[in-house]
PDB file of N, CA and C in Angstrom:
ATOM      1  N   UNK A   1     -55.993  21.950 -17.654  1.00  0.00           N
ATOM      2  CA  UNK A   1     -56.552  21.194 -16.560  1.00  0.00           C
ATOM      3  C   UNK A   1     -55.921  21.628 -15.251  1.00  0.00           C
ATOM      4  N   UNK A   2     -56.753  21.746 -14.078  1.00  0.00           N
ATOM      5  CA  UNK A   2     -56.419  22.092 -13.034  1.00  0.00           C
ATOM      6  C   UNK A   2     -56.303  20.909 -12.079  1.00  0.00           C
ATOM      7  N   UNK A   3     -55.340  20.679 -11.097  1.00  0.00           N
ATOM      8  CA  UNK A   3     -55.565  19.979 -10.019  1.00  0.00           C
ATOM      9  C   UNK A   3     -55.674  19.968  -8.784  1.00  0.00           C
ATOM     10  N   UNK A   4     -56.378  19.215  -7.665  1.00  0.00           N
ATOM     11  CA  UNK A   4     -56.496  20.252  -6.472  1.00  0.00           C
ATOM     12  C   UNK A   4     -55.210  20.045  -5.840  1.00  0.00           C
ATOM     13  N   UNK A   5     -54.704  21.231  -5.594  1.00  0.00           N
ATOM     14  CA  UNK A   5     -53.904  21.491  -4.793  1.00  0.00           C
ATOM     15  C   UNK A   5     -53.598  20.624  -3.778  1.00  0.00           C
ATOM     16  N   UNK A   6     -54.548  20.378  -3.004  1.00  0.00           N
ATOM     17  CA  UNK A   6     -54.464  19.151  -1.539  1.00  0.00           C
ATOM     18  C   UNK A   6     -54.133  18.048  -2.124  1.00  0.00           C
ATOM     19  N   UNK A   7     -54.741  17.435  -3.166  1.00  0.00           N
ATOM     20  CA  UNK A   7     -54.185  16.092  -3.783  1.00  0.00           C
ATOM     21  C   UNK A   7     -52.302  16.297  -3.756  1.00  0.00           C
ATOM     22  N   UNK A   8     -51.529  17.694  -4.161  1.00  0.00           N
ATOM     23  CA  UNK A   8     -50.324  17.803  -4.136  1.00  0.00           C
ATOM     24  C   UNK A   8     -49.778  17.430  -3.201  1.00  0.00           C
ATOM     25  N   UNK A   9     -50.462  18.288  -2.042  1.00  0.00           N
ATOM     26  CA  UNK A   9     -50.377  18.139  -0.327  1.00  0.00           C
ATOM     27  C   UNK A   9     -50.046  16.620   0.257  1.00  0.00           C
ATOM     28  N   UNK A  10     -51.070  15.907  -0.165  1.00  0.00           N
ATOM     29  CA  UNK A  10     -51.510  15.262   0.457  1.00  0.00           C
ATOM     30  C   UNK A  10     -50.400  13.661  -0.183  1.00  0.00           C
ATOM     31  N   UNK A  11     -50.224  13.801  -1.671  1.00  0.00           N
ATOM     32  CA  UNK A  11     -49.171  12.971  -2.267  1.00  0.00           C
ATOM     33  C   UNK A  11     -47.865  13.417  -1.584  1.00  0.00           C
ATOM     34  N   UNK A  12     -47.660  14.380  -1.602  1.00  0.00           N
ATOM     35  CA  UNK A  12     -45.831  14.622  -1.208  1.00  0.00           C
ATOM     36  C   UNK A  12     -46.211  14.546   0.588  1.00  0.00           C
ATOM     37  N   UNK A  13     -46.638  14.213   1.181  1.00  0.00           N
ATOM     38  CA  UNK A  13     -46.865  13.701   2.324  1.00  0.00           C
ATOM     39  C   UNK A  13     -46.946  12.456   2.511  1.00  0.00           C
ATOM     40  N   UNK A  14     -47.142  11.473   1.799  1.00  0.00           N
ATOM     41  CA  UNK A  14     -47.573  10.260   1.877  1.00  0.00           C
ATOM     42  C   UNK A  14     -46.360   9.684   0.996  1.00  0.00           C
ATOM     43  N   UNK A  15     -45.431  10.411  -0.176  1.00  0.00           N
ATOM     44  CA  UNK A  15     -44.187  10.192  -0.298  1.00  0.00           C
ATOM     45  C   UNK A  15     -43.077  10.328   1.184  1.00  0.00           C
ATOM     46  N   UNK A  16     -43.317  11.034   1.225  1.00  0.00           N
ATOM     47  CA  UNK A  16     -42.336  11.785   2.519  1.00  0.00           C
ATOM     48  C   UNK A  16     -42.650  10.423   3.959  1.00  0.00           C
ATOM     49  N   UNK A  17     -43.995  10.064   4.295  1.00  0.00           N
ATOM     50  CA  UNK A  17     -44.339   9.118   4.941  1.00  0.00           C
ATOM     51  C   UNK A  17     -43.393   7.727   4.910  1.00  0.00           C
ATOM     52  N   UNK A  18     -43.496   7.614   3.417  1.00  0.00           N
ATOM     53  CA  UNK A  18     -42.817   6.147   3.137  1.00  0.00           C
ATOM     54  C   UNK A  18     -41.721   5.961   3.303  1.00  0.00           C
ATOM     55  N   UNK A  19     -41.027   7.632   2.953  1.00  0.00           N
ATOM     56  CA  UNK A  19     -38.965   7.348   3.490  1.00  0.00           C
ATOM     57  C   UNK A  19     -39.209   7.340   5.275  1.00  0.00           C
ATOM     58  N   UNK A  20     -40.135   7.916   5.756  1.00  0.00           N
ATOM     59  CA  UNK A  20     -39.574   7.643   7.027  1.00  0.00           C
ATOM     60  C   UNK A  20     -40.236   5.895   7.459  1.00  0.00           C
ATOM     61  N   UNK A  21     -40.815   5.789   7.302  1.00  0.00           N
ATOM     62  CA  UNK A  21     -41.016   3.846   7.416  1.00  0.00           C
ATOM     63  C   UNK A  21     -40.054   3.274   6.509  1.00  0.00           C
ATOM     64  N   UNK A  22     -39.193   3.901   5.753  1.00  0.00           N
ATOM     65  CA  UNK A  22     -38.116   2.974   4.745  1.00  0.00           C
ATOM     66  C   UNK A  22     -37.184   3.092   5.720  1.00  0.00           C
ATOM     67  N   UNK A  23     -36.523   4.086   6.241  1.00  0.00           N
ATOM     68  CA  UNK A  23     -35.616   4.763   6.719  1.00  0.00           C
ATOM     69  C   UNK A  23     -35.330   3.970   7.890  1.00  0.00           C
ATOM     70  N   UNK A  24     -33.854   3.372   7.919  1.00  0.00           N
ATOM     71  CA  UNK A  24     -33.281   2.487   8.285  1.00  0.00           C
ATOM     72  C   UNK A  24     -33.083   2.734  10.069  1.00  0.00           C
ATOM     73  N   UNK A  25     -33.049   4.071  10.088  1.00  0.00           N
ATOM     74  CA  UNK A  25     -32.721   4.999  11.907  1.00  0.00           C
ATOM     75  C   UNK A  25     -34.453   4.482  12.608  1.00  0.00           C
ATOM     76  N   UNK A  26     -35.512   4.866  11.737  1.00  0.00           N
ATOM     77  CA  UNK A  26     -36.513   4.275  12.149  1.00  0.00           C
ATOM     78  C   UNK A  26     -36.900   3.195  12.660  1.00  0.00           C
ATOM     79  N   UNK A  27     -36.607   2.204  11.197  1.00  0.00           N
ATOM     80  CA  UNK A  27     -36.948   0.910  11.959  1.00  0.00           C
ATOM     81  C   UNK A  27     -36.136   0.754  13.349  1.00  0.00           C
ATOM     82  N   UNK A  28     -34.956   0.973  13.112  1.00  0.00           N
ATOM     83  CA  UNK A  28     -34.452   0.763  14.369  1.00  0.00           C
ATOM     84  C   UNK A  28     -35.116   1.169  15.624  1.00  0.00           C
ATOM     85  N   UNK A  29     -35.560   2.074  15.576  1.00  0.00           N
ATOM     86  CA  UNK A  29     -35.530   2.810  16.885  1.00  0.00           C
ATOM     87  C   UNK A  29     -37.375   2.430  17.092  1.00  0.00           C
ATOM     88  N   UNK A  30     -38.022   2.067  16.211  1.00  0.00           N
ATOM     89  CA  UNK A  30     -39.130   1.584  16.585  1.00  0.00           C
ATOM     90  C   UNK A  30     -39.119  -0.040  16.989  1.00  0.00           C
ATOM     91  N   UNK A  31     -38.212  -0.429  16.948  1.00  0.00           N
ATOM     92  CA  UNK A  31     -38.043  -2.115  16.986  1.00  0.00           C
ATOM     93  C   UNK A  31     -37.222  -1.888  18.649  1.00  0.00           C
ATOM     94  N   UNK A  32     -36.557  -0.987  18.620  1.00  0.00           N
ATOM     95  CA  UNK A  32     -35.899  -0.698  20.173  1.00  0.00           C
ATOM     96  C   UNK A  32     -37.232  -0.834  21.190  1.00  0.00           C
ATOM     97  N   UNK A  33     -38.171   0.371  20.735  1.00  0.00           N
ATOM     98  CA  UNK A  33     -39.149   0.777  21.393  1.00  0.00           C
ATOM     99  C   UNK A  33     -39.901  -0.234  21.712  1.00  0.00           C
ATOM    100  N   UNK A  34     -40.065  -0.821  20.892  1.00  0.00           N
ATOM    101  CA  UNK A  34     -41.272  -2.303  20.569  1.00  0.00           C
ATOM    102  C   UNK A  34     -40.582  -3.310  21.758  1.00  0.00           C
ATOM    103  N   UNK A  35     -39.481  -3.426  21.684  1.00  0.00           N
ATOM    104  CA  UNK A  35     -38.878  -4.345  22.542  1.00  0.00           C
ATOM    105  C   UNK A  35     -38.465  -3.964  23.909  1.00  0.00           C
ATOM    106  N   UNK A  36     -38.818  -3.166  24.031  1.00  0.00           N
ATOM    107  CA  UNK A  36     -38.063  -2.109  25.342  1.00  0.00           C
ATOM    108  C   UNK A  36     -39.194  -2.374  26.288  1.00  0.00           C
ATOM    109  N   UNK A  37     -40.901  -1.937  25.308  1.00  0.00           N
ATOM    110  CA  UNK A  37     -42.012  -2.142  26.316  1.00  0.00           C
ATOM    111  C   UNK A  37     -42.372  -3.210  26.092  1.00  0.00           C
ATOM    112  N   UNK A  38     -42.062  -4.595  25.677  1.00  0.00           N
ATOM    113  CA  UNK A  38     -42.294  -5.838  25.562  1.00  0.00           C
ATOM    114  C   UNK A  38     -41.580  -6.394  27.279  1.00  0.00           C
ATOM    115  N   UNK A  39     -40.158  -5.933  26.777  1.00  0.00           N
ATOM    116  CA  UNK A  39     -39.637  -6.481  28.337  1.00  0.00           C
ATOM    117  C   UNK A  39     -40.182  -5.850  29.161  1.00  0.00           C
ATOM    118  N   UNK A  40     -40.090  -4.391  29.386  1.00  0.00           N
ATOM    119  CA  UNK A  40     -40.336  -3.848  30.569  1.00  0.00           C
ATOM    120  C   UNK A  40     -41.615  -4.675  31.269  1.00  0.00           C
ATOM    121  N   UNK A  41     -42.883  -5.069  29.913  1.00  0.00           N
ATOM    122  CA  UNK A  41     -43.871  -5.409  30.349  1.00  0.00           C
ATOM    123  C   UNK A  41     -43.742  -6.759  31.299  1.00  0.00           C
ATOM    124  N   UNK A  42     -43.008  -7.527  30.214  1.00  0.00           N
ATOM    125  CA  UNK A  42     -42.731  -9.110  31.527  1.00  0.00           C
ATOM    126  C   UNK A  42     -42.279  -9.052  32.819  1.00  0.00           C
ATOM    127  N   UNK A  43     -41.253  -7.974  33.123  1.00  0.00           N
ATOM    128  CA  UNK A  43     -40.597  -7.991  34.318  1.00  0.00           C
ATOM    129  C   UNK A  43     -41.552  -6.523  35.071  1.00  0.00           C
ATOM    130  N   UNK A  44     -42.865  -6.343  34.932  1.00  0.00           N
ATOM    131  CA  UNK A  44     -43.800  -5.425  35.999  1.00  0.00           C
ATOM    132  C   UNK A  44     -44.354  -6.691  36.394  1.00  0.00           C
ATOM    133  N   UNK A  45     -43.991  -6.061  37.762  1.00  0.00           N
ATOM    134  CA  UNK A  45     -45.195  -6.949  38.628  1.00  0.00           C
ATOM    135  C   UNK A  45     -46.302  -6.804  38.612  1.00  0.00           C
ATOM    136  N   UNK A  46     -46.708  -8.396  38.716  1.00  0.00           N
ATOM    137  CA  UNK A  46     -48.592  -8.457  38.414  1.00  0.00           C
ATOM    138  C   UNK A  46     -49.095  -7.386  39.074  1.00  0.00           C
ATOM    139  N   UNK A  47     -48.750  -7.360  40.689  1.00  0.00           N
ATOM    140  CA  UNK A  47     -49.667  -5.887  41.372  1.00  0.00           C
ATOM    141  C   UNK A  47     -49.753  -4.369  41.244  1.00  0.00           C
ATOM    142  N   UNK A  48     -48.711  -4.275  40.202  1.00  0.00           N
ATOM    143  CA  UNK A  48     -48.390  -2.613  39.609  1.00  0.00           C
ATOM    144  C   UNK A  48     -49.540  -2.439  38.557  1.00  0.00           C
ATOM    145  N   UNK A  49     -50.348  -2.268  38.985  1.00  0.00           N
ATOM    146  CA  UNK A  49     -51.645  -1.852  38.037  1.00  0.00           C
ATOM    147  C   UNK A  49     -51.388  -0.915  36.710  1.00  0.00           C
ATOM    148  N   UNK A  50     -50.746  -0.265  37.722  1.00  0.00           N
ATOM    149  CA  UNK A  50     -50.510   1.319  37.251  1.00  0.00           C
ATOM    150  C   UNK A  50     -49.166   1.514  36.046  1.00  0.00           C
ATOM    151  N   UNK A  51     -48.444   0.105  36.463  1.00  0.00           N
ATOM    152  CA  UNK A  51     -47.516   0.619  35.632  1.00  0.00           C
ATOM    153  C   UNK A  51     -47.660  -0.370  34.222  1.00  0.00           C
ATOM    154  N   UNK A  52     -48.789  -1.488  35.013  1.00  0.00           N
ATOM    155  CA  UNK A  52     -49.119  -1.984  33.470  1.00  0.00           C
ATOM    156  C   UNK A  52     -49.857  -1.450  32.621  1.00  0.00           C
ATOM    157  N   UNK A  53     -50.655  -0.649  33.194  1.00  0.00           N
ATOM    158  CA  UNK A  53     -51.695   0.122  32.265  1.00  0.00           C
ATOM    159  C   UNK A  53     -50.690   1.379  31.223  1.00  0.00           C
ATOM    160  N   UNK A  54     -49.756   1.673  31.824  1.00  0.00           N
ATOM    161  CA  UNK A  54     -48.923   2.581  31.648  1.00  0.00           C
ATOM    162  C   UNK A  54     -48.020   2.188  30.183  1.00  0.00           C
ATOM    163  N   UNK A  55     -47.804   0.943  30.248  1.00  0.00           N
ATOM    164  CA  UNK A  55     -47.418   0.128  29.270  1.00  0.00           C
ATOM    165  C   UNK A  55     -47.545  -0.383  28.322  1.00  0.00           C
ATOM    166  N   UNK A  56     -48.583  -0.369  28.582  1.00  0.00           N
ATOM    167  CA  UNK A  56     -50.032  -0.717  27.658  1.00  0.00           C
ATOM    168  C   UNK A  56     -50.470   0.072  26.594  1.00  0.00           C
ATOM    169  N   UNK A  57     -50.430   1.482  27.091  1.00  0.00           N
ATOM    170  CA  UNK A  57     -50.626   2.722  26.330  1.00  0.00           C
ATOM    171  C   UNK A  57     -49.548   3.076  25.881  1.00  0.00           C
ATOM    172  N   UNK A  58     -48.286   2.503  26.085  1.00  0.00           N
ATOM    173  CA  UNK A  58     -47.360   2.653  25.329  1.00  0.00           C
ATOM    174  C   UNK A  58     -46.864   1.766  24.074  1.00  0.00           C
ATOM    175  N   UNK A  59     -47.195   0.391  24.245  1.00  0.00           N
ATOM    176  CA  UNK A  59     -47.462  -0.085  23.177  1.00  0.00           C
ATOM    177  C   UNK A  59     -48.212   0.197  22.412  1.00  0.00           C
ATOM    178  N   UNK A  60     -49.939   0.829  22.449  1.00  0.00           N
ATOM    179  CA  UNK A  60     -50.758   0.915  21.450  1.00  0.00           C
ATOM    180  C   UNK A  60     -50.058   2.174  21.019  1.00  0.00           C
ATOM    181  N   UNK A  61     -49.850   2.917  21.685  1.00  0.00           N
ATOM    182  CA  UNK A  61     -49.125   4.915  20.831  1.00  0.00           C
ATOM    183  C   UNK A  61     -47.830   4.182  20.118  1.00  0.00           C
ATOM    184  N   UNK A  62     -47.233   3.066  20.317  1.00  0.00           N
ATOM    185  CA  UNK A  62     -46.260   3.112  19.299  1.00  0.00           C
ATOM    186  C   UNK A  62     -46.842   2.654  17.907  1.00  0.00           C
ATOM    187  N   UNK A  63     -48.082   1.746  18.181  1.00  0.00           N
ATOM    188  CA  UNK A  63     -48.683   1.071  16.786  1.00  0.00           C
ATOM    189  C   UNK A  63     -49.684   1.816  16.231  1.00  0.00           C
ATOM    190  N   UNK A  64     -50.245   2.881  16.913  1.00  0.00           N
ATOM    191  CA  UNK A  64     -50.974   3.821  16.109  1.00  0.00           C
ATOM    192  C   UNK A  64     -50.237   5.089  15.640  1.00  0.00           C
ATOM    193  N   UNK A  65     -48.652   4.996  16.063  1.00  0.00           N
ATOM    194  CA  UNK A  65     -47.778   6.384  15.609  1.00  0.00           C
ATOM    195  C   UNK A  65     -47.691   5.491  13.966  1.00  0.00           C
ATOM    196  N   UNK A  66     -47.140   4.164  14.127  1.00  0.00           N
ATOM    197  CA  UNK A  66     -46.862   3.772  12.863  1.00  0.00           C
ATOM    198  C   UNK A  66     -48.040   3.054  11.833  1.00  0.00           C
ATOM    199  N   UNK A  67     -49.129   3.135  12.510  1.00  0.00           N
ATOM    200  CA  UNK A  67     -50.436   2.923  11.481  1.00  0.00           C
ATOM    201  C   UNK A  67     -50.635   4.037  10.785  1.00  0.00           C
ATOM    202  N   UNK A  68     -50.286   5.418  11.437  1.00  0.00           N
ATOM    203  CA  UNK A  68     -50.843   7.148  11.158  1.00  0.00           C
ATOM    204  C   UNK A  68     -50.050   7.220  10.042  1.00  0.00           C
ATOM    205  N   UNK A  69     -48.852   7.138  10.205  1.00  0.00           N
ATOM    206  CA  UNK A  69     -47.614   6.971   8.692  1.00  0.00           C
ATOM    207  C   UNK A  69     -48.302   5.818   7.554  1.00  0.00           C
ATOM    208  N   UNK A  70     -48.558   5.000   8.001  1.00  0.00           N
ATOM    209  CA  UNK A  70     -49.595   3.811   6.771  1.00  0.00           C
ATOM    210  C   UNK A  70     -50.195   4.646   6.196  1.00  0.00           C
ATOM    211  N   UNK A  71     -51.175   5.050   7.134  1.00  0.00           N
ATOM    212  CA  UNK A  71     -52.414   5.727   6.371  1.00  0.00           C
ATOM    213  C   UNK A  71     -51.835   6.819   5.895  1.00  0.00           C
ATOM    214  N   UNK A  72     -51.218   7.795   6.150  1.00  0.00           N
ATOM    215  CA  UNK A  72     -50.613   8.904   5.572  1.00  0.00           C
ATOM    216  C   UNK A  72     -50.277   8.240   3.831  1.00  0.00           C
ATOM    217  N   UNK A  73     -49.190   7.202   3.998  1.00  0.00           N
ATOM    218  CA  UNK A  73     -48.501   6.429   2.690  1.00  0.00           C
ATOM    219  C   UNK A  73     -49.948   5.859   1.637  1.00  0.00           C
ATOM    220  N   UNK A  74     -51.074   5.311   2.493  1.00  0.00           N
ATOM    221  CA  UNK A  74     -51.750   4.655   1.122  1.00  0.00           C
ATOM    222  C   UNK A  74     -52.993   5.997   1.057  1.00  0.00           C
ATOM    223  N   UNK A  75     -52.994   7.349   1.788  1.00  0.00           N
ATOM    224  CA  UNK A  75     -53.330   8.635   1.315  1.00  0.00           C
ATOM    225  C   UNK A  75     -53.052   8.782   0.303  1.00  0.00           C
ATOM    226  N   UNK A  76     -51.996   9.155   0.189  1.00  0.00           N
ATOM    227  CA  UNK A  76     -50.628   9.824  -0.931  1.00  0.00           C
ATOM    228  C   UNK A  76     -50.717   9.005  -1.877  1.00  0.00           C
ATOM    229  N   UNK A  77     -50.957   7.508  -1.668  1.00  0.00           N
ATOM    230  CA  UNK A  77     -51.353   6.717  -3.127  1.00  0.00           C
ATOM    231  C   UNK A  77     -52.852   6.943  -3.996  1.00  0.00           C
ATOM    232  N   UNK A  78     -53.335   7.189  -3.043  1.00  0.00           N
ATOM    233  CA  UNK A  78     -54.515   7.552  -3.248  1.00  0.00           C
ATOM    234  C   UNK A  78     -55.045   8.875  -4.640  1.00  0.00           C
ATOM    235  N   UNK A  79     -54.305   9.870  -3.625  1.00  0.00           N
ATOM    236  CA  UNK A  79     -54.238  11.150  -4.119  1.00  0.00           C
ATOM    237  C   UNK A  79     -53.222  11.359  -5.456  1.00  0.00           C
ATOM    238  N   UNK A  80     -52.299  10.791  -5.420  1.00  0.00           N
ATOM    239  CA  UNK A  80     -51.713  10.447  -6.140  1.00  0.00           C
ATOM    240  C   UNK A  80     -52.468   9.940  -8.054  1.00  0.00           C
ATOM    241  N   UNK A  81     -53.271   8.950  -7.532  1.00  0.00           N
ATOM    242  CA  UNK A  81     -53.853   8.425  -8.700  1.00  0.00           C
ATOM    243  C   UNK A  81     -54.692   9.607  -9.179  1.00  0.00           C
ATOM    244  N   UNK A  82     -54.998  10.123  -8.000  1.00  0.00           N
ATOM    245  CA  UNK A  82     -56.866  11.200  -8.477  1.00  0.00           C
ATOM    246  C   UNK A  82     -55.860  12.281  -9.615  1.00  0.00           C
ATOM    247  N   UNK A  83     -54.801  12.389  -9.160  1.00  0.00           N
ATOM    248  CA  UNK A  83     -53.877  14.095 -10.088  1.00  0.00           C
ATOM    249  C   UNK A  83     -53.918  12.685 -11.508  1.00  0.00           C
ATOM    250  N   UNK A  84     -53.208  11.300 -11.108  1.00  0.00           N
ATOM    251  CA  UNK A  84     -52.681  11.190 -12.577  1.00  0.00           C
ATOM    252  C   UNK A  84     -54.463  10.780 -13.611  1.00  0.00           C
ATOM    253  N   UNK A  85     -55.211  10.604 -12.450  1.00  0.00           N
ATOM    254  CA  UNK A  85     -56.511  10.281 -13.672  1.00  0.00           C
ATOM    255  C   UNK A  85     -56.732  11.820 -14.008  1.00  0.00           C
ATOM    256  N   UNK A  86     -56.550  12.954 -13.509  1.00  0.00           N
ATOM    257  CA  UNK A  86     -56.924  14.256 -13.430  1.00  0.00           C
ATOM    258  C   UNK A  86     -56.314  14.477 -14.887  1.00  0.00           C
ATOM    259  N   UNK A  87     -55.242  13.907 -14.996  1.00  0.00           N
ATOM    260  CA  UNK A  87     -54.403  14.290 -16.194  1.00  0.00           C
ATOM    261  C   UNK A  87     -54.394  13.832 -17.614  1.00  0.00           C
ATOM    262  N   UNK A  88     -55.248  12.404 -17.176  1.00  0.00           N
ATOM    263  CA  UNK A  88     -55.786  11.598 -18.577  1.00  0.00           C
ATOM    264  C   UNK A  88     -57.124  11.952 -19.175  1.00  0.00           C
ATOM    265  N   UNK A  89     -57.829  12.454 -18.440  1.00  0.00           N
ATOM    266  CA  UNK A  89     -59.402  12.916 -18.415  1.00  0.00           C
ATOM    267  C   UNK A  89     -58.936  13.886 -19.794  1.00  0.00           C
ATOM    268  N   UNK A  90     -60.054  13.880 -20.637  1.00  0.00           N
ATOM    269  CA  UNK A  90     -60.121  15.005 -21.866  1.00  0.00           C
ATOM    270  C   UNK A  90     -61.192  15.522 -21.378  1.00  0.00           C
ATOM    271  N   UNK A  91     -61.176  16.784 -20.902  1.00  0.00           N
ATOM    272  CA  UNK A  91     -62.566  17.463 -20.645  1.00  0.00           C
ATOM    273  C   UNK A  91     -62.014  18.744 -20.456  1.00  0.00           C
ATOM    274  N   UNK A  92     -62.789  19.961 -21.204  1.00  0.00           N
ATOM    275  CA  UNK A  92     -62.676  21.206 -20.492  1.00  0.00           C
ATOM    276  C   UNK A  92     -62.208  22.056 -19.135  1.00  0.00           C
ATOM    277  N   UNK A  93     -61.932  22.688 -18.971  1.00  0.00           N
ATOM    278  CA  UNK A  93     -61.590  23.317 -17.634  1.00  0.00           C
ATOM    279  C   UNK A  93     -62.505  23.374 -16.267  1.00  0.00           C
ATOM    280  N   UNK A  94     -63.547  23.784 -16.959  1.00  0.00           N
ATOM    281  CA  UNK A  94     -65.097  23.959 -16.718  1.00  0.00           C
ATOM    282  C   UNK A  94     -66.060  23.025 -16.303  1.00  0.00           C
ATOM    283  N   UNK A  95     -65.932  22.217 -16.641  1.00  0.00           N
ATOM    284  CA  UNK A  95     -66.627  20.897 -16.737  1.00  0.00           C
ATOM    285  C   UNK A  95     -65.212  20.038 -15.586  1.00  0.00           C
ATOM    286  N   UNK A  96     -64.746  20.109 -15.551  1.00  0.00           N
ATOM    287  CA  UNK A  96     -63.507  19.389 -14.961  1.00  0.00           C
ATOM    288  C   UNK A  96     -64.287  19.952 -13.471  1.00  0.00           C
ATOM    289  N   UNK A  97     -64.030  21.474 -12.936  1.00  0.00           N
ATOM    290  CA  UNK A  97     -64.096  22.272 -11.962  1.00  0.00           C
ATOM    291  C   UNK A  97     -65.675  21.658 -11.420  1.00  0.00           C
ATOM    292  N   UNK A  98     -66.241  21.788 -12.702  1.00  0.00           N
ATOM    293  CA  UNK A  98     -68.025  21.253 -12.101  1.00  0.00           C
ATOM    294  C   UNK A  98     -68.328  19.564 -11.485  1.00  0.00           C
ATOM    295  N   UNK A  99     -67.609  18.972 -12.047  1.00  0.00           N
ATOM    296  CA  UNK A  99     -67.059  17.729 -11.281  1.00  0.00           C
ATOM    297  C   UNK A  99     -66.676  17.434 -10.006  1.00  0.00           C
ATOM    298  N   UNK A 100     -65.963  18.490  -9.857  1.00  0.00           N
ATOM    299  CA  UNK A 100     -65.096  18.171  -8.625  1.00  0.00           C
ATOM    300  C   UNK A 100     -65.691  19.172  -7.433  1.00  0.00           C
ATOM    301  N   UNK A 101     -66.449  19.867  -8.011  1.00  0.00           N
ATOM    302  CA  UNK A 101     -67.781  20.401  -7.120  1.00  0.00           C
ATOM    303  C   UNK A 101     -68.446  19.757  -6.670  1.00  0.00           C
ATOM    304  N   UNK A 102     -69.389  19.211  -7.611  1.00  0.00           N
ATOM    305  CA  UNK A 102     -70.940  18.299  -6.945  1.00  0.00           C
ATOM    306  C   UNK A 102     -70.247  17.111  -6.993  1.00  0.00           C
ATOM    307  N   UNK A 103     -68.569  16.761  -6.900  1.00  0.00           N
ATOM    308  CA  UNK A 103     -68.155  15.352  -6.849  1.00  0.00           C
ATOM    309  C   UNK A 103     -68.510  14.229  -7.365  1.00  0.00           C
ATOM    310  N   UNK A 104     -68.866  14.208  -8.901  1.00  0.00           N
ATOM    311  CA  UNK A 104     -69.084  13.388  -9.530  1.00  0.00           C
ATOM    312  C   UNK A 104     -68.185  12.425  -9.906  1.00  0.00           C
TER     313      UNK A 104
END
């Protein structure tokens, strides 16, 4: 039985994902960040347009840096399952390959 390659890819990426959201230097430094543009945000003045908008986009890039790692992590779970059903399947080589062609 063969497996696709990218499923490999794509699991040891989505392993690798999860130590850095486990990873203790992280949280930190994303909880710094989180709080850094929380204050900064209270103490801009209402008339700084510019620097609230500025702020703004810095909060959402910190929650879509750490949504991108999510999705990376429940990828890798994903892909993950497709190798271990890949591995329970009794079927030919052939028939396996023709599957995963027309994606049945």
């Amino acid at each position: 039985m063969t497996v696709n390659n990218t499923d490999h890819k794509e699991a040891l990426r989505g392993k690798e994902a999860q130590m850095v959201l486990d990873n203790e230097a992280f949280k930190a430094a994303m909880g710094c960040l989180k709080s850094s543009v929380q204050e900064q945000w209270k103490t801009c003045p209402i008339r700084d347009r510019e620097g609230q908008v500025l702020l703004l986009q810095l909060a959402k890039l910190t929650d879509k840096f750490e949504g991108l790692l999510i999705g990376m992590v429940q990828s890798g779970h994903f892909a993950q399952r497709r190798i271990d059903l890949d591995k329970v399947r009794d079927e030919p080589p052939a028939r396996q390959f023709m599957r995963k062609v027309s994606n049945w």
